[in-house]
Every structure is written in C-alpha cells, then in structure tokens.
Protein backbone atom coordinates (compact mmCIF):
# COMPACT_ATOMS: atom_id res chain seq x y z
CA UNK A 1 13.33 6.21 -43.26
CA UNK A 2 13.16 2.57 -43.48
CA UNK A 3 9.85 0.99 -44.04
CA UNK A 4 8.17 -1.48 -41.63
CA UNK A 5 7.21 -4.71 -42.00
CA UNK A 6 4.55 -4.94 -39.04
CA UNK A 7 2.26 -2.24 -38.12
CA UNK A 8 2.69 -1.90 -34.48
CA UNK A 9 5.50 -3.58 -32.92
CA UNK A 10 3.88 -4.26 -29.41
CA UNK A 11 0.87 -5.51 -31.06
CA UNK A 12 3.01 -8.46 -33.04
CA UNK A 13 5.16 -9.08 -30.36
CA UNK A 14 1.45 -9.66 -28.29
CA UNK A 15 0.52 -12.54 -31.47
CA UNK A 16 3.56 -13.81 -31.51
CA UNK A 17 3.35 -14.64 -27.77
CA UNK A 18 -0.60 -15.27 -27.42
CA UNK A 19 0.01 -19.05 -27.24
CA UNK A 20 1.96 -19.09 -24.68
CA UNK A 21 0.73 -19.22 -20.62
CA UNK A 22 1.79 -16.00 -19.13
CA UNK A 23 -0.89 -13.41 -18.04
CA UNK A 24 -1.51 -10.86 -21.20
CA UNK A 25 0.27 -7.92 -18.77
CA UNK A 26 3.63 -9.74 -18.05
CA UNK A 27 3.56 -10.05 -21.79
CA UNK A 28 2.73 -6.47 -23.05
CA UNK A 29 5.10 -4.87 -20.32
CA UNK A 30 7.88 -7.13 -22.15
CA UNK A 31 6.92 -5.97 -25.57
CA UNK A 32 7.34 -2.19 -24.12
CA UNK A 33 11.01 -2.86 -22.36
CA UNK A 34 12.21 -4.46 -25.23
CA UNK A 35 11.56 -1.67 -27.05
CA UNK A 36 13.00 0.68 -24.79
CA UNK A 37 15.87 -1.49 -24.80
CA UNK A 38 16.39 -0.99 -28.54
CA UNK A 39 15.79 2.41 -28.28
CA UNK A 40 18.56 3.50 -25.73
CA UNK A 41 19.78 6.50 -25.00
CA UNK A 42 19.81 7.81 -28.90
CA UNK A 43 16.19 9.22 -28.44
CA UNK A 44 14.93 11.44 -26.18
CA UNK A 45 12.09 13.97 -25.10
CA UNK A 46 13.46 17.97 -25.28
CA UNK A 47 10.72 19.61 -23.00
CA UNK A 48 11.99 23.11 -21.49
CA UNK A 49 14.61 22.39 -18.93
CA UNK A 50 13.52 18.79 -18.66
CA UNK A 51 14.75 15.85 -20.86
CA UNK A 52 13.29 12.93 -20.50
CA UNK A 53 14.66 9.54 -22.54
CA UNK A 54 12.84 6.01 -22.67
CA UNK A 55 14.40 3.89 -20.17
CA UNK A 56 12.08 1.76 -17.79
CA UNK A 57 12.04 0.19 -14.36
CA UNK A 58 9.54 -2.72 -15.18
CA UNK A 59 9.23 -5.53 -12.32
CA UNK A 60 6.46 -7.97 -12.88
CA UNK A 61 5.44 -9.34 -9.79
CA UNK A 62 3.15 -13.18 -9.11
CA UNK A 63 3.76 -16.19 -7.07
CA UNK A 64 5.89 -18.27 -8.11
CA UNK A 65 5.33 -20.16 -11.58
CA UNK A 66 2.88 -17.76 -12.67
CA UNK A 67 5.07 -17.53 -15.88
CA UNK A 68 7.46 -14.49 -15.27
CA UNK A 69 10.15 -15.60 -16.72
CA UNK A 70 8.50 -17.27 -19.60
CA UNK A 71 6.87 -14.07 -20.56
CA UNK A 72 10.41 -12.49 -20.77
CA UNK A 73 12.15 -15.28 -22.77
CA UNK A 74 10.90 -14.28 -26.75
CA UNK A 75 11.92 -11.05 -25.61
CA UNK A 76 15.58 -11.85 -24.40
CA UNK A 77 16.07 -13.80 -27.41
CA UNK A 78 15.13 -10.93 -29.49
CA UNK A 79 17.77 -8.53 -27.99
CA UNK A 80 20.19 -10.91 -27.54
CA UNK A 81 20.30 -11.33 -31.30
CA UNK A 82 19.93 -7.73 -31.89
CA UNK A 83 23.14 -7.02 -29.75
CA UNK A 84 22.21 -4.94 -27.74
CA UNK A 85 24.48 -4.46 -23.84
CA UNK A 86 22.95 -6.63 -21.42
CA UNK A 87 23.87 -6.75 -17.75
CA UNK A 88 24.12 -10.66 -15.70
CA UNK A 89 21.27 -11.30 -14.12
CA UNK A 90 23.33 -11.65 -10.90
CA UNK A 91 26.34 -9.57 -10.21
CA UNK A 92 28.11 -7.18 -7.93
CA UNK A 93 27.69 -3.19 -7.79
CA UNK A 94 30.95 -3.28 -9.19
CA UNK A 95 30.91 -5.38 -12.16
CA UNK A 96 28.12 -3.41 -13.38
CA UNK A 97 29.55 -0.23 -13.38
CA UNK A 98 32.07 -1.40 -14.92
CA UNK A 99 29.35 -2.81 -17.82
CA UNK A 100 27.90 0.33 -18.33
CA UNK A 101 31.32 2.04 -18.44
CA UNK A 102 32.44 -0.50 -21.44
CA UNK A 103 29.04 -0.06 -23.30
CA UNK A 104 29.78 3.18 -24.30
CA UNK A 105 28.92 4.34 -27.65
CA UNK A 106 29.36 7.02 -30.01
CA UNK A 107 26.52 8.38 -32.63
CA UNK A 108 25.63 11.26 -34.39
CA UNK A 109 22.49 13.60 -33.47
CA UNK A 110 19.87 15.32 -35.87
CA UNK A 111 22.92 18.23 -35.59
CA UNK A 112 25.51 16.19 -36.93
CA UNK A 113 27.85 16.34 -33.55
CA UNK A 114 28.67 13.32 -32.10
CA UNK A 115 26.90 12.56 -28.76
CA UNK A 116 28.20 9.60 -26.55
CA UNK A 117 25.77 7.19 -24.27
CA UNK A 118 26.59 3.92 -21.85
CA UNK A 119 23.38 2.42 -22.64
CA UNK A 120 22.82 -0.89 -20.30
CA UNK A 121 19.37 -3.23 -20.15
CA UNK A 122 19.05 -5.18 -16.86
CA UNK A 123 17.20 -8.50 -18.05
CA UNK A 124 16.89 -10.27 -14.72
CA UNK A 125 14.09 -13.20 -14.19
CA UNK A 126 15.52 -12.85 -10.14
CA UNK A 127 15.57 -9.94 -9.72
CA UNK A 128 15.44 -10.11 -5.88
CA UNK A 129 19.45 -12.15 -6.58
CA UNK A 130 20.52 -8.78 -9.28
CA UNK A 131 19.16 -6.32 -6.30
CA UNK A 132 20.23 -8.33 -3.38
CA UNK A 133 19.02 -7.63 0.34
CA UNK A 134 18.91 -4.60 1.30
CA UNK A 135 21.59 -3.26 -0.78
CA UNK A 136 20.85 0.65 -0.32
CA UNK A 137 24.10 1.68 -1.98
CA UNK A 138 22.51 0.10 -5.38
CA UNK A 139 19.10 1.01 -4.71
CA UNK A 140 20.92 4.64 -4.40
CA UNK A 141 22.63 4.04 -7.81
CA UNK A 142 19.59 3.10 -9.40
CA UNK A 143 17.38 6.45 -8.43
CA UNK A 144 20.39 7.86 -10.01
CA UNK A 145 20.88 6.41 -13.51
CA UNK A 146 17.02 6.72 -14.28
CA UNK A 147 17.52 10.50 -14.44
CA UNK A 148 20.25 9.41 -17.54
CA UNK A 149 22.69 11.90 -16.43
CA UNK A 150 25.31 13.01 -18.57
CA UNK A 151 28.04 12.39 -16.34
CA UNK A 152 27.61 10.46 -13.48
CA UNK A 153 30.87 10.23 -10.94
CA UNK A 154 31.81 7.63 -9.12
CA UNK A 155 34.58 6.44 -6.42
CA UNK A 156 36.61 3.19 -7.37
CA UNK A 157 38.12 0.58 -5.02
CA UNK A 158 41.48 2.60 -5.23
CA UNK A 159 39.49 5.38 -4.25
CA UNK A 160 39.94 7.26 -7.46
CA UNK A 161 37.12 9.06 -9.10
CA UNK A 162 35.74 7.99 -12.42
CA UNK A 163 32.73 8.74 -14.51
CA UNK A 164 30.62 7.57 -17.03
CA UNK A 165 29.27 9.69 -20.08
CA UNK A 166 25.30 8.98 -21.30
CA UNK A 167 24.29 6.97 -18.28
CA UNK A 168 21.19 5.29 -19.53
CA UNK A 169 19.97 1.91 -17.39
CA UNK A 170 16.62 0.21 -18.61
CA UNK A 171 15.63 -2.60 -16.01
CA UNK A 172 12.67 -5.51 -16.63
CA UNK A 173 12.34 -7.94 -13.83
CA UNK A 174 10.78 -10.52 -12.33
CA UNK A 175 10.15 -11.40 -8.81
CA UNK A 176 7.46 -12.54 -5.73
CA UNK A 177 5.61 -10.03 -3.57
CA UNK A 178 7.21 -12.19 -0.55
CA UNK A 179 11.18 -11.33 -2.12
CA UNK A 180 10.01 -7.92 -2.15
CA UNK A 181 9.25 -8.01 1.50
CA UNK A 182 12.74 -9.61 2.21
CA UNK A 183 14.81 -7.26 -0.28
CA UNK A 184 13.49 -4.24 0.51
CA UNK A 185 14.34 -2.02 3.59
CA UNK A 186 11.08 -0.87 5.31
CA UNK A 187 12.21 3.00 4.63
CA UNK A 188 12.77 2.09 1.02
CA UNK A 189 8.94 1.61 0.46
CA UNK A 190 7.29 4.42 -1.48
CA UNK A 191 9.82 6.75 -2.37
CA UNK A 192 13.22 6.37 -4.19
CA UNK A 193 13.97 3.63 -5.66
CA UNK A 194 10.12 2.29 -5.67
CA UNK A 195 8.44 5.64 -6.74
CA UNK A 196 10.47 4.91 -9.91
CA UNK A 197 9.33 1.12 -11.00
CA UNK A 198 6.21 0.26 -12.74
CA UNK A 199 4.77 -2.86 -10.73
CA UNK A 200 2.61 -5.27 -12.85
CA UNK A 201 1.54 -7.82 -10.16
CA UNK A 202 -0.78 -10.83 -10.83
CA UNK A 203 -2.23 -13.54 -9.43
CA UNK A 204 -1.76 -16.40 -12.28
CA UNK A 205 -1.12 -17.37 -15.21
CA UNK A 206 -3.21 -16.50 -18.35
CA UNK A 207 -4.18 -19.65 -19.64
CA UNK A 208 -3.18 -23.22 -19.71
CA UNK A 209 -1.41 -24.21 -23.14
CA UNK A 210 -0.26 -28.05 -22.74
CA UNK A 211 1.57 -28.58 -26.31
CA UNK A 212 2.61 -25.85 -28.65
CA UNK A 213 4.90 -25.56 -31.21
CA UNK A 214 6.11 -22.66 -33.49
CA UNK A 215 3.89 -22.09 -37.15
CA UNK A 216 5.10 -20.91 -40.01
CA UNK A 217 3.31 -17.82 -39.44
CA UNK A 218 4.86 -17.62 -35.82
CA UNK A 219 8.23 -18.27 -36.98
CA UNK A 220 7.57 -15.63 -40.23
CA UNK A 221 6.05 -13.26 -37.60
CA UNK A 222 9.26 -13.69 -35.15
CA UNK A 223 11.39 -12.80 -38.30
CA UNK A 224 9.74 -9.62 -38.82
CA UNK A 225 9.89 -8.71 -35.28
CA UNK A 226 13.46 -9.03 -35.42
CA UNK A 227 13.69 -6.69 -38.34
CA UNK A 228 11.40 -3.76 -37.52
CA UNK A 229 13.88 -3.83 -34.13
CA UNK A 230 16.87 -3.38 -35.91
CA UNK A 231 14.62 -0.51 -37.60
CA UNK A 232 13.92 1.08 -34.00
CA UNK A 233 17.49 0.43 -32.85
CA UNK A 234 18.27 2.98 -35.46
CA UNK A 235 16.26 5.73 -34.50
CA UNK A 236 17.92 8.66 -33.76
CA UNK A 237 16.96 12.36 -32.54
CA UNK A 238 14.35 13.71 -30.77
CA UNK A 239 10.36 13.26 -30.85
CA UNK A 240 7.73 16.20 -31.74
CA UNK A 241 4.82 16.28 -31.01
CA UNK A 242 1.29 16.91 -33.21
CA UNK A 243 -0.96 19.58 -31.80
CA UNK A 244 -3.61 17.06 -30.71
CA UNK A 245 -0.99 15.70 -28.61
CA UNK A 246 -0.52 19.19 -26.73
CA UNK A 247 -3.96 19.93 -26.22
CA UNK A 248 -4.79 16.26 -24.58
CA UNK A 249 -1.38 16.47 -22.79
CA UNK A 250 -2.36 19.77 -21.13
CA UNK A 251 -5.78 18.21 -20.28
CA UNK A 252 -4.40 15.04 -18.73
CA UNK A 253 -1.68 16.39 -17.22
CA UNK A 254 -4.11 19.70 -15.22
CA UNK A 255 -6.25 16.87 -14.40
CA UNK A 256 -4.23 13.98 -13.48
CA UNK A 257 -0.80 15.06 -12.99
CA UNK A 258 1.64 15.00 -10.54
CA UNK A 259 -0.60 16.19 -7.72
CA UNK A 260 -3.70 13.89 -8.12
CA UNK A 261 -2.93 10.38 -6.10
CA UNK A 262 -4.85 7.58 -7.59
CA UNK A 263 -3.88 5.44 -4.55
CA UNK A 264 -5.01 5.18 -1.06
CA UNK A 265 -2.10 3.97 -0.08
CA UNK A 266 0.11 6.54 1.16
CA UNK A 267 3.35 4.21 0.16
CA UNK A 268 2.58 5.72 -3.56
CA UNK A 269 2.65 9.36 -3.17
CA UNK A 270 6.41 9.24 -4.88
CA UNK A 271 4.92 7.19 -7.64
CA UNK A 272 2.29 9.46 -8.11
CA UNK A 273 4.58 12.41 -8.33
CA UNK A 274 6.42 10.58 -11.36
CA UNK A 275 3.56 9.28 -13.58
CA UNK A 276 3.74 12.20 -15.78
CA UNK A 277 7.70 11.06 -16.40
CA UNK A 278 6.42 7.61 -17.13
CA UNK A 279 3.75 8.92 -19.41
CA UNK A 280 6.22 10.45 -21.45
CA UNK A 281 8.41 7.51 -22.06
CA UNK A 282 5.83 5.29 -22.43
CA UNK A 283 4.75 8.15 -25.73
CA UNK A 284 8.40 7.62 -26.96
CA UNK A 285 7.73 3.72 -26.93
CA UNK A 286 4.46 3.96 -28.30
CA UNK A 287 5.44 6.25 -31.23
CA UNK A 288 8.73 3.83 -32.09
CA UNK A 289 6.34 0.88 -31.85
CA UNK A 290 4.06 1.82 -35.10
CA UNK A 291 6.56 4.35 -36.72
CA UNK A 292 10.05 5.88 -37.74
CA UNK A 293 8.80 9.12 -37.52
CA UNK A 294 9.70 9.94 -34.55
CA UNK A 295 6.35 11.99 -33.83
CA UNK A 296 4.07 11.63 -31.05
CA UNK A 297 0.68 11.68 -31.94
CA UNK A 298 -2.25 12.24 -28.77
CA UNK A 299 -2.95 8.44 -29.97
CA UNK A 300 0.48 7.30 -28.68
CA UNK A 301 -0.99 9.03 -25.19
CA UNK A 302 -4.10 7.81 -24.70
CA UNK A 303 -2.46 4.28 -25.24
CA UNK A 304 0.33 5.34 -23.16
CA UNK A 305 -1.93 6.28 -20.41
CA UNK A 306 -4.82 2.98 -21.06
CA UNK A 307 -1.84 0.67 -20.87
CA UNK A 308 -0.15 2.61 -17.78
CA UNK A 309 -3.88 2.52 -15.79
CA UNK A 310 -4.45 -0.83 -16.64
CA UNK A 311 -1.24 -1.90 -14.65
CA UNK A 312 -2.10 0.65 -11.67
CA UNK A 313 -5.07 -1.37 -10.95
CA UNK A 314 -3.58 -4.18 -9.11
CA UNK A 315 -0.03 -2.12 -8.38
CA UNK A 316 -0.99 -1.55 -4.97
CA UNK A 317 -0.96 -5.62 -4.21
CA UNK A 318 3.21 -5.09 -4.39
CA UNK A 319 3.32 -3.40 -0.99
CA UNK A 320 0.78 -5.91 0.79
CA UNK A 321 3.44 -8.29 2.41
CA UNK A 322 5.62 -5.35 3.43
CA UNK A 323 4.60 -3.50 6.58
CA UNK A 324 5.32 -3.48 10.14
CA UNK A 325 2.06 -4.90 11.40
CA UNK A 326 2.56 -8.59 12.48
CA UNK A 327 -0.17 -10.09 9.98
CA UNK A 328 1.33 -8.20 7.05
CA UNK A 329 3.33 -11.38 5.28
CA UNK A 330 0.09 -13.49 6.00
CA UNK A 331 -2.55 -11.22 4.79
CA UNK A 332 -2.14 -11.19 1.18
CA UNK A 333 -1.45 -15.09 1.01
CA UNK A 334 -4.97 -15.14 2.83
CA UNK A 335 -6.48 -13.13 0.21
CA UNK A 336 -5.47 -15.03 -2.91
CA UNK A 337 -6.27 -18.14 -1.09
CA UNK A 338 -9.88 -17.27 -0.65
CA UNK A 339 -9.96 -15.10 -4.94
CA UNK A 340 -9.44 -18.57 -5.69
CA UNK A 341 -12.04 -20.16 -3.82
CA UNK A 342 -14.68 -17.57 -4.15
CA UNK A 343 -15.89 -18.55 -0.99
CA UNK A 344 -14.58 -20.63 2.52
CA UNK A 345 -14.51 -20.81 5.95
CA UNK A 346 -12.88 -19.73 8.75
CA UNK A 347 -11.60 -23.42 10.03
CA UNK A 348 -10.29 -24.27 5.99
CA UNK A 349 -8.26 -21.04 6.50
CA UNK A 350 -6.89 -22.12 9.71
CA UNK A 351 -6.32 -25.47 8.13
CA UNK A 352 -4.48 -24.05 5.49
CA UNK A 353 -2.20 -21.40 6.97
CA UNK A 354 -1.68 -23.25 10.14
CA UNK A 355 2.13 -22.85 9.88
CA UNK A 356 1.66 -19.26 9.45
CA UNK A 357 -0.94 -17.41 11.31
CA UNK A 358 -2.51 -18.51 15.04
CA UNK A 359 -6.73 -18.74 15.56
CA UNK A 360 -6.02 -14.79 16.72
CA UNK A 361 -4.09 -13.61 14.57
CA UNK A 362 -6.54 -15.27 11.22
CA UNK A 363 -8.99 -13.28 12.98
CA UNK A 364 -7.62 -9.95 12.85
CA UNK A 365 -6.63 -10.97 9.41
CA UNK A 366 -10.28 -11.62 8.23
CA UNK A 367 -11.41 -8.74 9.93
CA UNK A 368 -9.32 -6.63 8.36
CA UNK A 369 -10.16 -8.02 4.95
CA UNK A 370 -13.62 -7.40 5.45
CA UNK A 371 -13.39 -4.18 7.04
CA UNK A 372 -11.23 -2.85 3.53
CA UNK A 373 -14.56 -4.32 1.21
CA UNK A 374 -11.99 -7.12 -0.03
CA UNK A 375 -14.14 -9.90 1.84
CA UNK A 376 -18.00 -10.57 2.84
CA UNK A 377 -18.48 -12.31 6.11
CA UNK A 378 -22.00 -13.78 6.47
CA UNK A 379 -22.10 -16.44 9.22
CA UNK A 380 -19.63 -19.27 8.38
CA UNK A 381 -18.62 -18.20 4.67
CA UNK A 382 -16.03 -15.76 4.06
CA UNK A 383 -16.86 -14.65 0.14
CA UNK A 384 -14.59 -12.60 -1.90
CA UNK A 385 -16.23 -9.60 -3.13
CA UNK A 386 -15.38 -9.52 -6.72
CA UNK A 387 -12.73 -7.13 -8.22
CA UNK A 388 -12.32 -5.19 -5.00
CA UNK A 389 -8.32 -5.45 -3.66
CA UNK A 390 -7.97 -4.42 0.08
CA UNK A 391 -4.81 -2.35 -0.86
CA UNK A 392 -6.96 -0.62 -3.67
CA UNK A 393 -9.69 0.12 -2.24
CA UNK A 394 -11.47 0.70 -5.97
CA UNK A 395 -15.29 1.44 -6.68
CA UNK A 396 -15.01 -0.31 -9.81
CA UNK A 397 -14.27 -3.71 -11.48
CA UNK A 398 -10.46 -4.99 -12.38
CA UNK A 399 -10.01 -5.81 -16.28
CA UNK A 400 -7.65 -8.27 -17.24
C-alpha cells in the first residue's frame, strides 16, 4: 500500500480551493465526486444480498453566477489529467451509451479473477442541456445505472439488443432551481430519478476574492492532490468495517433509517427511503479520502452523516419553483429577494417582481411565506425570520 502524501484528501482539496468564491458546500460536494470518480466501480460495499459501490448523483443548485461551475473546475482538471472516462457535457441518449459501452475495463479483484466495469463520470456545469426537457427515457436510464448492474440490456437503433458489463455512472452537476422547474416533469418530483440525487442548493457565493493567483504552496498542494488520486484510483477490493463502525451503524440506522423522514415535504419520502444507500457511499469516500486501507472506521460515518445533514438543510429549497400552484415559480424568487434585504415592504416587492406576480397574487405569496414561519409581517415591513426556509420548516438555525 502506497503511502500518502496529504492526510485527508477532501480536506486539501477544501485548502487548495479556499481562495476561491464559491460557497464552502459546492466546493466539498466536488472534493467527494471527484473522489468517487477515481474510485469507480473497482470498490464496493459486500453487505448480505446488497452491494452497494460509490457512485454519486451530486447537482449543486444557486442562481445563476453563484459560482457552480467555478467550484467544479480544480476538480475537472484533476480528473481530466488523471484519465479517467468522462461523458460531454451535452449529448444524446445514444452517444452515451455508447461511452459507457467503450469505457470498459478489465481488473483483477482481492480473488485474483478478473472482474470487468464501464465506469463513466458525468461532469456537466448545464446540466439542465446533458438532461434535456423532459427526457423520461434518460431520467429512466439513470434510476437504472445507479443500482451498477452487472449487465444492463439495451435495444439499439437496428433494434438489436446489446448490453453493457459493470454499469457504473457517477454524475456532478450544476444547474438553477428555475431549469429544474422547466426540465423536470411534474410526476418526476420526489421519486425516481430525484429520490436518487443529493441537492446542495444555495443562495450565493461564499465570499468575494477580486485578484488571486496560485502560491507555491497552492501549486505544491495541487501536485499532491494529483498524486494521492492516482493512489485512490488504484484501490481495489472491498471495504470492512471496524466494530465501532457496526455498533454506531446499527444505532443510526434503528434511529434514522429508511423510515424516519427528516422532511415535511412529502416530495422527499423517496429520498428518505435511500439515505441509508447514500450513507454508505459517502463511508467508501470518506475512508479512500484519508486512507488505502480500505476500512471503514465509525469516524468515516459520523462525517459521512455531518456532511450528508449539513446539505439536507437547505435541500428542500430544490423543489420550491416546481409545483402546480400558480405562485410556485414566483415564491422562492420572493423569498431570496427579501434573505437579502432582511427586511421590505410590500410596494418594493411589487416594484420588483412587477413582471412576474400581480398585487393578488404577491399577496397570497406573502401570506403564504408568513404563514410557513419563513417571514414576519408587522404593519408595513415584511422581515425575514432568520434561518427558517418555508420548504423546511426547521426549529433550528442553518450553518453554513
């Protein structure tokens, strides 16, 4: 086992990046996709009759230039140098099949037999343009690769049937809550495709850096970065587990498992239902991130499950443009607008969303605000109550 030259990847790849504008989440959820990215299908989870391997559906979610893409660059570079198979960032159902099919690979297990995968990262700053509107028949294709099926059929323009062998797809995006609204089919919402993406929405960016170029010590750290990847590309087998690892699992997983919904939104009952599966493969990240050794400690799953909560906290804002009510689109653009000001009025918001919303219709939009705790209404001011999120409907305050 080769020896590391960082400590914890995630953590270097977050120093690295701290000079840079994008919110600390976009960043960290980059750090962990990479990762999985280098890790591919060559790892996995043996648990009883369920295997579970490290492939992610990441989509961070803000306005537009709150420094998505910019948060995903370092890593792009990094696995674009590393070698890994990358998908376009816009391209038919077809060509990427087709992607996948030529990525296969051949390596040998902890058994010595020779195991094949089709291991594919989707690196898409649009990814609204890779998913396209209301393409079900992808959407269906996605639900199917993140199970990483061994064999995975498929019908060809000729109408012949083909398959692939190791289907493993690993997805980080970037996109608006408004392209969500317009991509997404109505039905789609909550289950499916949806119930299987991590969401890390904010509002802005993380800070405002005017000049900044690369130190020594940056350029020494990206070095190392590079390295320790190759080192986690490499990994090979499957992960055990230490006994304090069982013991909190058990704990966690009685108390907050598939059956306890952290959401009050009903749209996230599917999620809820999967957040054991992305516990797991969030351990397998964590573990690769500090180590070789291909153990998972019950450290690597209480900062699997820290990291995991801290991005449920504003998850819920995904959804708040997509409904059937006729104020939905509006709504959230109405909340932001008045975060940012801390406090307005009801003519300023008229003022400013006078191309979008009607005197009736800001009404029923402020009323509902205030009626979900998100807003305080006390005779011409409408205040923003502080780290409460209508969607969330939380007793307690946001971090970061």
């Amino acid at each position: 086992m080769n020896e590391r030259k960082l400590d914890d990847w995630i953590d270097s790849f977050m120093e690295f990046t701290k000079e840079s504008e994008p919110p600390d989440s976009f960043r960290l959820w980059t750090a962990i996709s990479v990762i999985a990215a280098a890790l591919q299908r060559k790892v996995k989870i043996s648990w009883g009759h369920i295997t579970w391997y490290p492939n992610m559906y990441i989509i961070l979610v803000g306005p537009s230039a709150s420094r998505k893409g910019t948060a995903m660059g370092p890593g792009y570079d990094l696995l674009m140098d590393l070698g890994v198979t990358l998908a376009a960032q816009a391209t038919s159902r077809q060509a990427l099949i087709s992607r996948m099919k030529n990525s296969t690979q051949s390596e040998l297990n902890e058994e010595g037999k020779m195991e094949f995968h089709s291991s594919l990262t989707v690196f898409s700053k649009e990814f609204t343009v890779f998913l396209g509107y209301h393409n079900r028949e992808l959407m269906s294709d996605l639900c199917d690769w993140y199970d990483c099926e061994r064999r995975w059929k498929y019908e060809t323009i000729s109408r012949q049937t083909e398959e692939i062998i190791g289907v493993w797809v690993n997805i980080i995006g970037a996109t608006t809550p408004d392209l969500i609204a317009a991509s997404l089919p109505p039905d789609a919402i909550g289950s499916g495709l949806t119930s299987r993406i991590i969401f890390v929405c904010e509002d802005r960016i993380g800070k405002i850096v005017p000049v900044h170029f690369l130190s020594k010590h940056e350029l020494d750290l990206r070095d190392k970065l590079y390295e320790d990847l190759e080192k986690i590309n490499s990994m090979v087998g499957r992960f055990k587990f230490t006994p304090e690892f069982i013991d909190l699992w058990t704990e966690w997983y009685v108390k907050e498992g598939p059956l306890e919904n952290k959401f009050s939104d009903p749209r996230f009952k599917g999620y809820t239902g999967r957040r054991a599966t992305h516990i797991m493969k969030l351990c397998m990240i964590m573990s690769a991130s500090r180590t070789g050794s291909m153990i998972i400690s019950d450290k690597d799953l209480e900062r699997a499950i820290r990291i995991l909560e801290w991005a449920e906290r504003k998850m819920p804002r995904v959804f708040t443009g997509v409904g059937k009510s006729q104020i939905a689109e509006t709504l959230p653009q109405v909340l932001t607008y008045i975060q940012r000001q801390k406090t307005t009025t009801f003519e300023a918001l008229l003022k400013t969303f006078y191309y979008d919303s009607d005197e009736i219709e800001m009404k029923r939009i402020v009323r509902t605000l205030e009626l979900s705790n998100a807003v305080r209404v006390v005779g011409k001011n409408i205040t923003f109550i502080d780290g409460l999120s209508c969607v969330q409907n939380l007793n307690e305050e946001e971090k970061g």
